[in-house]
Protein backbone atom coordinates (compact mmCIF):
# COMPACT_ATOMS: atom_id res chain seq x y z
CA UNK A 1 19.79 18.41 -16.91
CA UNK A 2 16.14 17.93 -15.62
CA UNK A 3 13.94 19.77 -17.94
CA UNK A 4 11.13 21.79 -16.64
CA UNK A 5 7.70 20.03 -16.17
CA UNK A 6 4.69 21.79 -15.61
CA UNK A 7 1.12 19.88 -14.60
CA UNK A 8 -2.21 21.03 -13.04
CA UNK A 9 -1.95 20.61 -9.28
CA UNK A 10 -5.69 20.18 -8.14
CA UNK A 11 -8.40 17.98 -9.23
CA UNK A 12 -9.90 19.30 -13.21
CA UNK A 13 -12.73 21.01 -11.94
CA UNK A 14 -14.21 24.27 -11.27
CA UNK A 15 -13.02 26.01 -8.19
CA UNK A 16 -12.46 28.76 -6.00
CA UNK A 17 -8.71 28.33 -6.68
CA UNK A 18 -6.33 25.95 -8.89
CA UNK A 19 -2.49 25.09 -9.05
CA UNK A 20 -0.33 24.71 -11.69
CA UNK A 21 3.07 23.40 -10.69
CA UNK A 22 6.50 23.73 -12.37
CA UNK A 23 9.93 22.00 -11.27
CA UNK A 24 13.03 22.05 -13.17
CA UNK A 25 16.52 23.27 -13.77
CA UNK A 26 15.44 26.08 -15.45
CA UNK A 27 12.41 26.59 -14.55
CA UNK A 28 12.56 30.11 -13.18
CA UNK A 29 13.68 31.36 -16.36
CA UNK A 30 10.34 29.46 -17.73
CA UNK A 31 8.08 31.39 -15.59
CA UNK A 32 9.70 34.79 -15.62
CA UNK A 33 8.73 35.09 -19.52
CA UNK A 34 5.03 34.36 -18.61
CA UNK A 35 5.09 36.73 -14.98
CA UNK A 36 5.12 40.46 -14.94
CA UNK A 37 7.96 39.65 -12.48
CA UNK A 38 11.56 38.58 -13.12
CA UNK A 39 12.22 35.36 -10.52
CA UNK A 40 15.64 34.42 -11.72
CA UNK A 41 17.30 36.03 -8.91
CA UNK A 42 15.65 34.64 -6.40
CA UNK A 43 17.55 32.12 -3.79
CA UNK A 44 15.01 31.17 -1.20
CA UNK A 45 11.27 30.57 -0.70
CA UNK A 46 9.38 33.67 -1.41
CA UNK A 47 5.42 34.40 -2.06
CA UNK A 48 4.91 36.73 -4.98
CA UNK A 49 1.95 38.71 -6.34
CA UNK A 50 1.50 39.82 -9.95
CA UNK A 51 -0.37 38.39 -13.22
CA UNK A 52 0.08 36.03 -15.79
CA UNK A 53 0.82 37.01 -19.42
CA UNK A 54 1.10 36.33 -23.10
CA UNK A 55 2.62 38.96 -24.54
CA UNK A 56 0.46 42.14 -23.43
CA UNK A 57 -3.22 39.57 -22.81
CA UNK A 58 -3.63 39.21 -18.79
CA UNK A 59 -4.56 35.58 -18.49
CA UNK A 60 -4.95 35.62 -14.66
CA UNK A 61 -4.28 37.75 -11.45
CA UNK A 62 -2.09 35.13 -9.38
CA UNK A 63 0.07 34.49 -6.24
CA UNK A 64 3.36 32.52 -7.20
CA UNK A 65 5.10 30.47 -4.56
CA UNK A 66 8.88 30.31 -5.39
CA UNK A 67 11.10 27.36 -3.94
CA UNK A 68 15.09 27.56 -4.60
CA UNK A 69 16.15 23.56 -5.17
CA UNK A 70 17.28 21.84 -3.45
CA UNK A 71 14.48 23.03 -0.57
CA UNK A 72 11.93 22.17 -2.77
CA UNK A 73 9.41 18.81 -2.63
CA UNK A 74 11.47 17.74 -6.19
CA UNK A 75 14.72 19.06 -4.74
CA UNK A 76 14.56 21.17 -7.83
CA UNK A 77 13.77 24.72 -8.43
CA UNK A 78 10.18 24.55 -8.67
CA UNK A 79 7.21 27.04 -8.96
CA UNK A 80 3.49 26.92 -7.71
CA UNK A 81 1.32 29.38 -9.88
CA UNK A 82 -1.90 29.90 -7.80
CA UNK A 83 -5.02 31.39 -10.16
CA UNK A 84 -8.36 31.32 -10.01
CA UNK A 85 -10.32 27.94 -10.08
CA UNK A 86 -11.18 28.28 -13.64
CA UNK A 87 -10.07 25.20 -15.51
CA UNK A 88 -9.97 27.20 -18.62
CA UNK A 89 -8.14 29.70 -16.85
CA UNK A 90 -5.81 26.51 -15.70
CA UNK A 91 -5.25 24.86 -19.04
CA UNK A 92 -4.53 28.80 -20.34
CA UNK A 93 -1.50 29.00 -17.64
CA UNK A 94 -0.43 25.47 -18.75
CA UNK A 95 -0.27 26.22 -22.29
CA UNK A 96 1.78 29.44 -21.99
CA UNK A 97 4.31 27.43 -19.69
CA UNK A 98 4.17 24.79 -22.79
CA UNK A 99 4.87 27.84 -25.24
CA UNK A 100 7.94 29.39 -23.47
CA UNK A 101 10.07 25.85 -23.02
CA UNK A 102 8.48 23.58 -20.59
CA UNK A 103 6.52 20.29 -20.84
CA UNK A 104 3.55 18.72 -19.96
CA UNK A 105 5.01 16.30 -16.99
CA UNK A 106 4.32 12.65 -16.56
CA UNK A 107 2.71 10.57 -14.36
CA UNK A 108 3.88 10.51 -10.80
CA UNK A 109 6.91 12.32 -12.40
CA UNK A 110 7.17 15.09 -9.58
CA UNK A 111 7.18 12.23 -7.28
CA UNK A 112 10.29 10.73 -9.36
CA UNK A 113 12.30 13.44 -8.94
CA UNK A 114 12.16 13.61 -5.35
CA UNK A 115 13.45 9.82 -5.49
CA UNK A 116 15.90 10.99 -7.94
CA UNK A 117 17.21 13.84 -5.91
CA UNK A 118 17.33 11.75 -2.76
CA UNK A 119 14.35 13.94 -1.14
CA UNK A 120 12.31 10.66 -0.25
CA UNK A 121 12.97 7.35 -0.57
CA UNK A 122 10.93 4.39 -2.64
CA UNK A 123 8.93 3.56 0.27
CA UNK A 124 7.67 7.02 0.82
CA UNK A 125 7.13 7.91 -2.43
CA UNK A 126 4.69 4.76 -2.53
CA UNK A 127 3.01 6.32 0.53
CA UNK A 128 2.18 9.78 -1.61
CA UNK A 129 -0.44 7.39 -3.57
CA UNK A 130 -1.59 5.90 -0.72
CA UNK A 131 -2.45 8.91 1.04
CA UNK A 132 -4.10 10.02 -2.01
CA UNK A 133 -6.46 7.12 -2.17
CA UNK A 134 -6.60 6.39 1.78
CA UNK A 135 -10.62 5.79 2.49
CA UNK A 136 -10.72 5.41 5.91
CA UNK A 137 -8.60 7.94 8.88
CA UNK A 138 -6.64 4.30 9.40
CA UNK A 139 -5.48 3.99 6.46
CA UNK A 140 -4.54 7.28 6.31
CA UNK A 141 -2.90 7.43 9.32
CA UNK A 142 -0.98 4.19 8.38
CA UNK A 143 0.14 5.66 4.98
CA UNK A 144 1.18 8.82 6.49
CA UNK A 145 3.62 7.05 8.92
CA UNK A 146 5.35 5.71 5.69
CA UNK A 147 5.45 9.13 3.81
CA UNK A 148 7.16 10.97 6.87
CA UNK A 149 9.61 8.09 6.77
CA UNK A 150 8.83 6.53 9.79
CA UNK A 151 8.45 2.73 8.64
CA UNK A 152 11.75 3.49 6.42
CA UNK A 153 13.75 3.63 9.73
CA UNK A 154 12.60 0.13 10.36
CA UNK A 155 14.41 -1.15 7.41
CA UNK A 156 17.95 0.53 9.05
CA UNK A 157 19.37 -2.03 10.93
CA UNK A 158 18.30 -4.65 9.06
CA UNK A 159 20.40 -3.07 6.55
CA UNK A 160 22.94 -2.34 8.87
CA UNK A 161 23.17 -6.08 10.04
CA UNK A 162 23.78 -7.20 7.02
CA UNK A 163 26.13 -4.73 6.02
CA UNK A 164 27.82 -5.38 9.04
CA UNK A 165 28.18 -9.47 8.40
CA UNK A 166 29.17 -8.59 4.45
CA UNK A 167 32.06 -6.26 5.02
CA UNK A 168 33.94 -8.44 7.88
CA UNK A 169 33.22 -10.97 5.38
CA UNK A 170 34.95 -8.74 2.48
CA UNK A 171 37.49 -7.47 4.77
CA UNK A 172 38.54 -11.13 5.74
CA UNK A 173 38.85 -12.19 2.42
CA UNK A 174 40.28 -9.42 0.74
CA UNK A 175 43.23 -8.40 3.61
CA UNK A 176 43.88 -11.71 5.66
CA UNK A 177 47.16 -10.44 6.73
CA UNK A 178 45.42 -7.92 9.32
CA UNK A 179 45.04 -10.25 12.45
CA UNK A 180 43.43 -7.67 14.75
CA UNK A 181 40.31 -8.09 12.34
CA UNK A 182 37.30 -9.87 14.28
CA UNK A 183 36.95 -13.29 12.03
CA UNK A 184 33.82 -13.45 10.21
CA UNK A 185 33.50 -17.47 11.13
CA UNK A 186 30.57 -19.81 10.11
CA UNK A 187 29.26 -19.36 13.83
CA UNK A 188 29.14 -16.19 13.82
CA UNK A 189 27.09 -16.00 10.73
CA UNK A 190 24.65 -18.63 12.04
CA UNK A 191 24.00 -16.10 15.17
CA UNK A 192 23.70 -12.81 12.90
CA UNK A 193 20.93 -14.22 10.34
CA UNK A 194 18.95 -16.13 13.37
CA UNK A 195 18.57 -12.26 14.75
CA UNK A 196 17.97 -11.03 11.61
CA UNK A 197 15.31 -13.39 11.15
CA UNK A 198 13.50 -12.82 13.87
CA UNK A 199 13.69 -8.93 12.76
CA UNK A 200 12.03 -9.68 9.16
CA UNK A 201 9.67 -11.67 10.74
CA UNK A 202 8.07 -9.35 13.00
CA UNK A 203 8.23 -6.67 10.06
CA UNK A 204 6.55 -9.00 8.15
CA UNK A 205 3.96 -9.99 10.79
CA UNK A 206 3.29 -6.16 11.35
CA UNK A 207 3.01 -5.46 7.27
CA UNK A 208 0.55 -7.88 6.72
CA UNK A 209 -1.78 -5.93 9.70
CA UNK A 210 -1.01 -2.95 8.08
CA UNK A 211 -1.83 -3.99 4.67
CA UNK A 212 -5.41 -5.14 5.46
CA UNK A 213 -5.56 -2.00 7.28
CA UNK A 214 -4.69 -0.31 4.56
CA UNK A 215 -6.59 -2.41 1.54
CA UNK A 216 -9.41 -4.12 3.11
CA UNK A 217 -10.54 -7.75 3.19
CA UNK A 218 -12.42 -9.01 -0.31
CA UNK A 219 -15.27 -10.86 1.70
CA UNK A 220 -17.83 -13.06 -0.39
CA UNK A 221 -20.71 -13.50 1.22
CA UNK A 222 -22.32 -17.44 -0.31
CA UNK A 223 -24.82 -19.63 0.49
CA UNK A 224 -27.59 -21.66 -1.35
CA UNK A 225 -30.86 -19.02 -2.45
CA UNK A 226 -33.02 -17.41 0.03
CA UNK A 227 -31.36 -17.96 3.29
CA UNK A 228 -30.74 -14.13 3.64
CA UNK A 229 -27.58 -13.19 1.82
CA UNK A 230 -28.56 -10.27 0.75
CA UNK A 231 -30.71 -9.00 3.93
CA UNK A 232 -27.40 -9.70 5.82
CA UNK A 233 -25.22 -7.40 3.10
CA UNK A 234 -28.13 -5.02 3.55
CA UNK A 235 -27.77 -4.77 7.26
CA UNK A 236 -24.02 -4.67 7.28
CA UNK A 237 -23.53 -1.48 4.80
CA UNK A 238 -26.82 -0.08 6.83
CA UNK A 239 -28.79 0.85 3.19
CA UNK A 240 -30.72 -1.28 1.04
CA UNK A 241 -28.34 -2.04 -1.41
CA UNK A 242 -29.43 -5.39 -2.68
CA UNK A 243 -32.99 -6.37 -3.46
CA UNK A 244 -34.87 -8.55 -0.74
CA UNK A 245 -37.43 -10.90 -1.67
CA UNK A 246 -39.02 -14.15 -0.78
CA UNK A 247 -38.41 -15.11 -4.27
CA UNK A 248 -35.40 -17.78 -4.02
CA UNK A 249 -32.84 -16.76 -6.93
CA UNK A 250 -33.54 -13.29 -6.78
CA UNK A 251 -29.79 -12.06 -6.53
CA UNK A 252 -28.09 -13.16 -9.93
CA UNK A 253 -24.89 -10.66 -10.27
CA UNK A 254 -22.83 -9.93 -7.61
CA UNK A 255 -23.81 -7.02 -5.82
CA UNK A 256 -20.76 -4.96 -3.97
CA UNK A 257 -20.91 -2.64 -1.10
CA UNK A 258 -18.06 -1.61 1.79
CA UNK A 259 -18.07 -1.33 5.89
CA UNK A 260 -15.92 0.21 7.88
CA UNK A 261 -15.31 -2.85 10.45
CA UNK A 262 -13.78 -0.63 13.77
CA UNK A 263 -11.34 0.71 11.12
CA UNK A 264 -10.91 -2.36 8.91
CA UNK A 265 -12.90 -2.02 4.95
CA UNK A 266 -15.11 -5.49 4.17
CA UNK A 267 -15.24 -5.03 0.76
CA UNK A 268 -18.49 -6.95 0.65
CA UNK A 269 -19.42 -9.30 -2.36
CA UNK A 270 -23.34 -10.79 -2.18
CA UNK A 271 -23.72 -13.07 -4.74
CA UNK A 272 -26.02 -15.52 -6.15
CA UNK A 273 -27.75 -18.45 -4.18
CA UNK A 274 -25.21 -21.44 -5.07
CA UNK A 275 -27.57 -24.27 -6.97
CA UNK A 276 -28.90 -26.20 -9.49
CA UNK A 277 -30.36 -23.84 -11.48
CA UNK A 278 -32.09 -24.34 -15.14
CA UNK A 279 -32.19 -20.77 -15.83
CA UNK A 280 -29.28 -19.52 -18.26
CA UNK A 281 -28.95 -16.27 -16.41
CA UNK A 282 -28.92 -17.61 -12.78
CA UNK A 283 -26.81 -20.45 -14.27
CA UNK A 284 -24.35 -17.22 -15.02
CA UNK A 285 -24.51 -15.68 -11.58
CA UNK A 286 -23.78 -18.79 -9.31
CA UNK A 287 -20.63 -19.22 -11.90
CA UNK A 288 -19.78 -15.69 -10.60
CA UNK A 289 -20.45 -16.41 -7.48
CA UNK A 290 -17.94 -19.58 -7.03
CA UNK A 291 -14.82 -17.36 -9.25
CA UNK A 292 -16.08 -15.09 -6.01
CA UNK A 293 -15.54 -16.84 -3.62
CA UNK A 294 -12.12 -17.95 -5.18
CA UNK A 295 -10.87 -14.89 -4.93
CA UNK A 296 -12.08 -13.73 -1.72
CA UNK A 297 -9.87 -13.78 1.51
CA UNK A 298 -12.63 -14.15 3.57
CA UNK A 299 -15.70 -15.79 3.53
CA UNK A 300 -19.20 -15.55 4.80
CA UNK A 301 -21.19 -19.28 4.71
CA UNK A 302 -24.52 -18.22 5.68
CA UNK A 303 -27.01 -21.02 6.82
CA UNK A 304 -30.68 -21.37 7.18
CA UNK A 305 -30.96 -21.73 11.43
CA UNK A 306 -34.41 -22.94 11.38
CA UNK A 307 -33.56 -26.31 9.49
CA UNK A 308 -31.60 -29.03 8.76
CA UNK A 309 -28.52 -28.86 6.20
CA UNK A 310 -29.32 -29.10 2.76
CA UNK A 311 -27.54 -30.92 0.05
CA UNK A 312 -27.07 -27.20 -1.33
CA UNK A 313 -25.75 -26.31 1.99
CA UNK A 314 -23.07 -29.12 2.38
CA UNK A 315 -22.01 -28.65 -1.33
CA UNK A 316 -21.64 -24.57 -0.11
CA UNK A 317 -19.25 -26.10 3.10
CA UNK A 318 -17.12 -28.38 1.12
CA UNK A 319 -16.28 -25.52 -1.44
CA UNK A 320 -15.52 -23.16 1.23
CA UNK A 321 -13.63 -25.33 3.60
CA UNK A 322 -9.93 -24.23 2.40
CA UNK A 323 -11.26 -20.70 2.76
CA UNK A 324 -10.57 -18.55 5.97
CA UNK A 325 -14.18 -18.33 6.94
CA UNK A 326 -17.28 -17.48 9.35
CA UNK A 327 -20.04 -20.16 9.62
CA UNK A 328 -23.42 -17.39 10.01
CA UNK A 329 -26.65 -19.27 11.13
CA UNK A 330 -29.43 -16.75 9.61
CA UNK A 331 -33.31 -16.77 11.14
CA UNK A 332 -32.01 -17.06 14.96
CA UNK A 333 -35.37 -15.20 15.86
CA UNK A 334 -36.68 -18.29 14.48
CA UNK A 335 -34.54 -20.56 16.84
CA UNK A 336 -35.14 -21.55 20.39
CA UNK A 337 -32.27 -23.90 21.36
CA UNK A 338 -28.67 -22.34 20.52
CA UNK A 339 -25.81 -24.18 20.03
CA UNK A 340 -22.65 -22.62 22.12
CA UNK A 341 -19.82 -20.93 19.98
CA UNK A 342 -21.79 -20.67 17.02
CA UNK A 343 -22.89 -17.43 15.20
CA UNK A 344 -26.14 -16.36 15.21
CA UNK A 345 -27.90 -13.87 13.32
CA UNK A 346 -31.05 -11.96 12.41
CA UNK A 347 -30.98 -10.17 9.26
CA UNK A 348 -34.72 -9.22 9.67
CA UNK A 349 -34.10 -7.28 13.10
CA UNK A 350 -30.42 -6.23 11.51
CA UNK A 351 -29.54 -8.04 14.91
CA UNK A 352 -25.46 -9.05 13.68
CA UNK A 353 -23.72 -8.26 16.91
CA UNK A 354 -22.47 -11.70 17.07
CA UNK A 355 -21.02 -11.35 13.49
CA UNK A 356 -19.54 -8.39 14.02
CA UNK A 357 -17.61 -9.70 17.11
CA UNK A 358 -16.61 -13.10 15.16
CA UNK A 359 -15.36 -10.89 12.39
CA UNK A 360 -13.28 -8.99 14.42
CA UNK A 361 -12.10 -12.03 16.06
CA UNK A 362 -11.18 -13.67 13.22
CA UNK A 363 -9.29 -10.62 11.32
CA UNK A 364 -7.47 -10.54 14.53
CA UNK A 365 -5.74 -6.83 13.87
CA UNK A 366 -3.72 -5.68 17.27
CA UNK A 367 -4.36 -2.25 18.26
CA UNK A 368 -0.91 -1.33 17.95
CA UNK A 369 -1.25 -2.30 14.31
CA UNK A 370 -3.18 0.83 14.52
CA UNK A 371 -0.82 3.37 15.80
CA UNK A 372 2.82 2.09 14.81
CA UNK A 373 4.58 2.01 10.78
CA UNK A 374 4.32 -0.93 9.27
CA UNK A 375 5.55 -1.70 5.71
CA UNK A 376 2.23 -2.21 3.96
CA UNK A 377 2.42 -3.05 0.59
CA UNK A 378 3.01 -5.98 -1.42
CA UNK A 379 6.22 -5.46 -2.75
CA UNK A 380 7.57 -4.61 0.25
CA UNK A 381 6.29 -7.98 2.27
CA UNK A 382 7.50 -9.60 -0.84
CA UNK A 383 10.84 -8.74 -0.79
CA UNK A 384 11.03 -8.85 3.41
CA UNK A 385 9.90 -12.28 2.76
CA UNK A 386 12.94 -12.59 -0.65
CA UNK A 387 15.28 -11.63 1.93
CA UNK A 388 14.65 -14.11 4.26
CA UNK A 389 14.70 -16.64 1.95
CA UNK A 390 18.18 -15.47 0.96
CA UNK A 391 19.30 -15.37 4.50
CA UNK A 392 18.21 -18.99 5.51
CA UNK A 393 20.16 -20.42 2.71
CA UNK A 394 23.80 -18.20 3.63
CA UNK A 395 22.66 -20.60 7.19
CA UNK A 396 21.71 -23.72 5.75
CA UNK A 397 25.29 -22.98 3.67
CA UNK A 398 27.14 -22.42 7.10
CA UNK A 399 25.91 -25.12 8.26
CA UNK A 400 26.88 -27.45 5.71
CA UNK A 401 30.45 -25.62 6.05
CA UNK A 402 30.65 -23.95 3.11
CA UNK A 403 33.17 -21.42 3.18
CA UNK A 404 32.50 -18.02 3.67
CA UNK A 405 32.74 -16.91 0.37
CA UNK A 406 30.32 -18.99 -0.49
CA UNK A 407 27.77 -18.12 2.11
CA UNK A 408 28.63 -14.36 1.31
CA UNK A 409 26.63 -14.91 -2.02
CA UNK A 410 23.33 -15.41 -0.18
CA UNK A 411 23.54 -12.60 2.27
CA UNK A 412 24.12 -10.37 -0.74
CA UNK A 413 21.05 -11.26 -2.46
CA UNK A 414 18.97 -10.97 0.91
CA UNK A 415 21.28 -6.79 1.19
CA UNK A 416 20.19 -6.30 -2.26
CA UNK A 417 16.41 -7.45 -1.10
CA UNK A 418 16.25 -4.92 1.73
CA UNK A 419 18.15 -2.03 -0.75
CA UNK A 420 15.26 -2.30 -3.10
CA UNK A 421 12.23 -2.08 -0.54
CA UNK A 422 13.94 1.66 0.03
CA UNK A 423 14.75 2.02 -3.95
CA UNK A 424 18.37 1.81 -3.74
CA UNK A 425 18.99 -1.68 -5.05
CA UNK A 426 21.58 0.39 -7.52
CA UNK A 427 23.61 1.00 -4.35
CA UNK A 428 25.35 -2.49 -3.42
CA UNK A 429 29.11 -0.98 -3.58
CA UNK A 430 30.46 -2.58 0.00
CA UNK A 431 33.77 -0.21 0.08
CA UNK A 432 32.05 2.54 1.86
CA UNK A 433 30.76 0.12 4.25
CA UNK A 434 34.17 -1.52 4.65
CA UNK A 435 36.15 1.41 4.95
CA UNK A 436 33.85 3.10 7.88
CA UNK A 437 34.10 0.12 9.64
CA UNK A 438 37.64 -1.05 9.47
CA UNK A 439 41.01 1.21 9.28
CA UNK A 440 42.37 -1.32 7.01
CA UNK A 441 44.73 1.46 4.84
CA UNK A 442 46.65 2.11 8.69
């Protein structure tokens, strides 16, 4: 029995409206205590008018929406109890709910139950929370393909393929006297997990698009003091964010800001000129600023145009050069002669069109990464990427003509891979597959 849960539905603050929500097997007997109307009896989705009550005190004039489970987000019966914005109003509700048998829910626990009661699967329920904390309309958009359950279809016949291989397999093994069965032999195999491959691979080509769609790109911008670090973060984010001077060491904490790069978040990092420094505090910031840059999946080496490299400057390349990163040449207005397919910049005329370009260039999203699902976390990509792992050694085992038994265990372990990217890992019982594929009981 799933016990009746009741949580405020809109942010804790003051209003022109709030919900509370309720979901649970009895949670229309919950509600009809606290409502001057009896919902028990109701068996579909009806709106409701009438006021909230403890014993004969009116807490609230209200408007209840009813859903009979399993038609419900939860799947259960569940009630939304719409009052005035008042949070003490709210938290008045809640507490007669709590007084007549229900409980304050969990986190993500409304959520849960849908997963429980089969109403979405792991992948969209992941996608709720990413809606919730989308910051851009792309990574909304790209979240919102997952919660409808569009990138869960994409995991289908990978599933399916698999399925397909481990039940001939089964059926093989387990009734060898049916000849008409297609033989699950080591060729065969071979040919099923090269197409799979090539599947997981473009799934997890696309996910890792989506997922800096989705997440951003942590992008350290370093270079030794004064050459404009800051006037460059300044120009990027449009605002004067960091402090400009012509005082080298100025910057000595890492100062954070984020652009929307033609739908792609730089979650910008300035940090401290990278030097010898004497001073205890600066001493503390260019420490900061190399963890930074360890950390960042993109980096920004910016470089004094107008002269030579610096032993500050080639100390700043040879920390960097494992990084995926942008060589910027500050001070171009300062600059006659221009060297070809280099960048460019002037921070003082906020002239960074050449940056901007090479950034896009180098992040290198397609525009269809834009407008089709993706799985976009890193769980997901992590177990796309388990799965093929699993699947290369059932072919390195064919190969080395194992038999199929054998092999079977690896494709297995790359099923149960793909089961748990949807949440149904629990799920790995291969007789319903066998038995609506094969009439082996004829």
């Amino acid at each position: 029995m799933f016990e009746t849960i009741v949580a405020l539905a809109t942010p804790p603050m003051k209003s022109a409206l709030a919900i509370v929500r309720l979901s649970g097997d009895d949670c229309f007997d919950v509600v009809s205590k606290i409502f001057s109307k009896d919902i028990r009896k109701i068996d579909k989705r009806t709106a409701l008018v009438g006021q909230i009550k403890t014993g004969e005190t009116v807490i609230d004039d209200v408007v209840l929406n009813v859903y009979k489970g399993p038609k419900s987000f939860t799947g259960e019966d569940s009630v939304e109890i719409i009052c005035h914005g008042s949070l003490l109003i709210a938290n008045e509700i809640i507490q007669a709910c709590l007084a007549v048998g229900a409980r304050l829910a969990t986190n993500g626990e409304y959520s849960s139950r849908a997963f429980m009661h089969n109403k979405i699967d792991l992948v969209q329920a992941e996608a709720i929370n990413d809606v919730i904390n989308a910051t851009t309309k792309e990574s909304k958009q790209i979240s919102m393909m997952s919660l409808s359950g569009e990138t869960s279809t994409l995991i289908y016949p990978i599933k399916k393929r698999i399925a397909d291989i481990l039940s001939l397999i089964e059926v093989n093994i387990d009734f060898p006297e049916y000849e008409d069965i297609e033989q699950a032999n080591k060729s065969m195999i071979i040919d099923t997990v090269d197409e799979i491959h090539q599947m997981i691979q473009k799934l997890i080509k696309d996910g890792e698009q989506a997922l800096i769609i989705k997440e951003g790109i942590k992008t350290a911008i370093i270079g030794k003091p004064n050459v404009g670090k800051s006037s460059i973060l300044n120009a990027l984010l449009g605002e004067e964010k960091a402090i400009v001077t012509d005082i080298a060491g100025t910057t000595r904490d890492i100062v954070e800001g984020d652009v929307n790069l033609g739908g792609i978040t730089l979650h910008l990092l300035d940090t401290a000129g990278i030097h010898e420094a004497k001073d205890v505090v600066e001493n503390i910031g260019i420490n900061k600023a190399k963890s930074s840059l360890d950390e960042a999946e993109l980096v920004l080496v910016i470089l004094d145009a107008s002269s030579e490299l610096s032993n500050e400057d080639k100390e700043i390349l040879e920390l960097s050069k494992d990084k995926k990163r942008i060589i910027v040449y500050n001070k171009a207005d300062l600059v006659k002669e221009k060297e070809e397919n280099t960048v460019y910049v002037s921070a003082l005329n906020k002239n960074l069109d050449s940056l901007v370009l090479e950034l896009k260039k180098v992040i290198g999203i397609e525009e269809s990464a834009f407008k089709n699902p993706a799985l976009n976390n890193t769980r997901q990509i992590g177990l796309l990427k388990k799965a093929d792992v699993a699947l290369n050694k059932a072919k390195i085992d064919a190969e080395n003509d194992l038999t199929v038994d054998l092999i079977s265990v690896s494709l297995l372990e790359a099923y149960k891979a793909i089961l748990e990217i949807l949440g149904e890992e629990n799920q790995t019982d291969l007789s319903k597959e066998i038995f609506s594929r094969f009439c082996v009981g004829k």
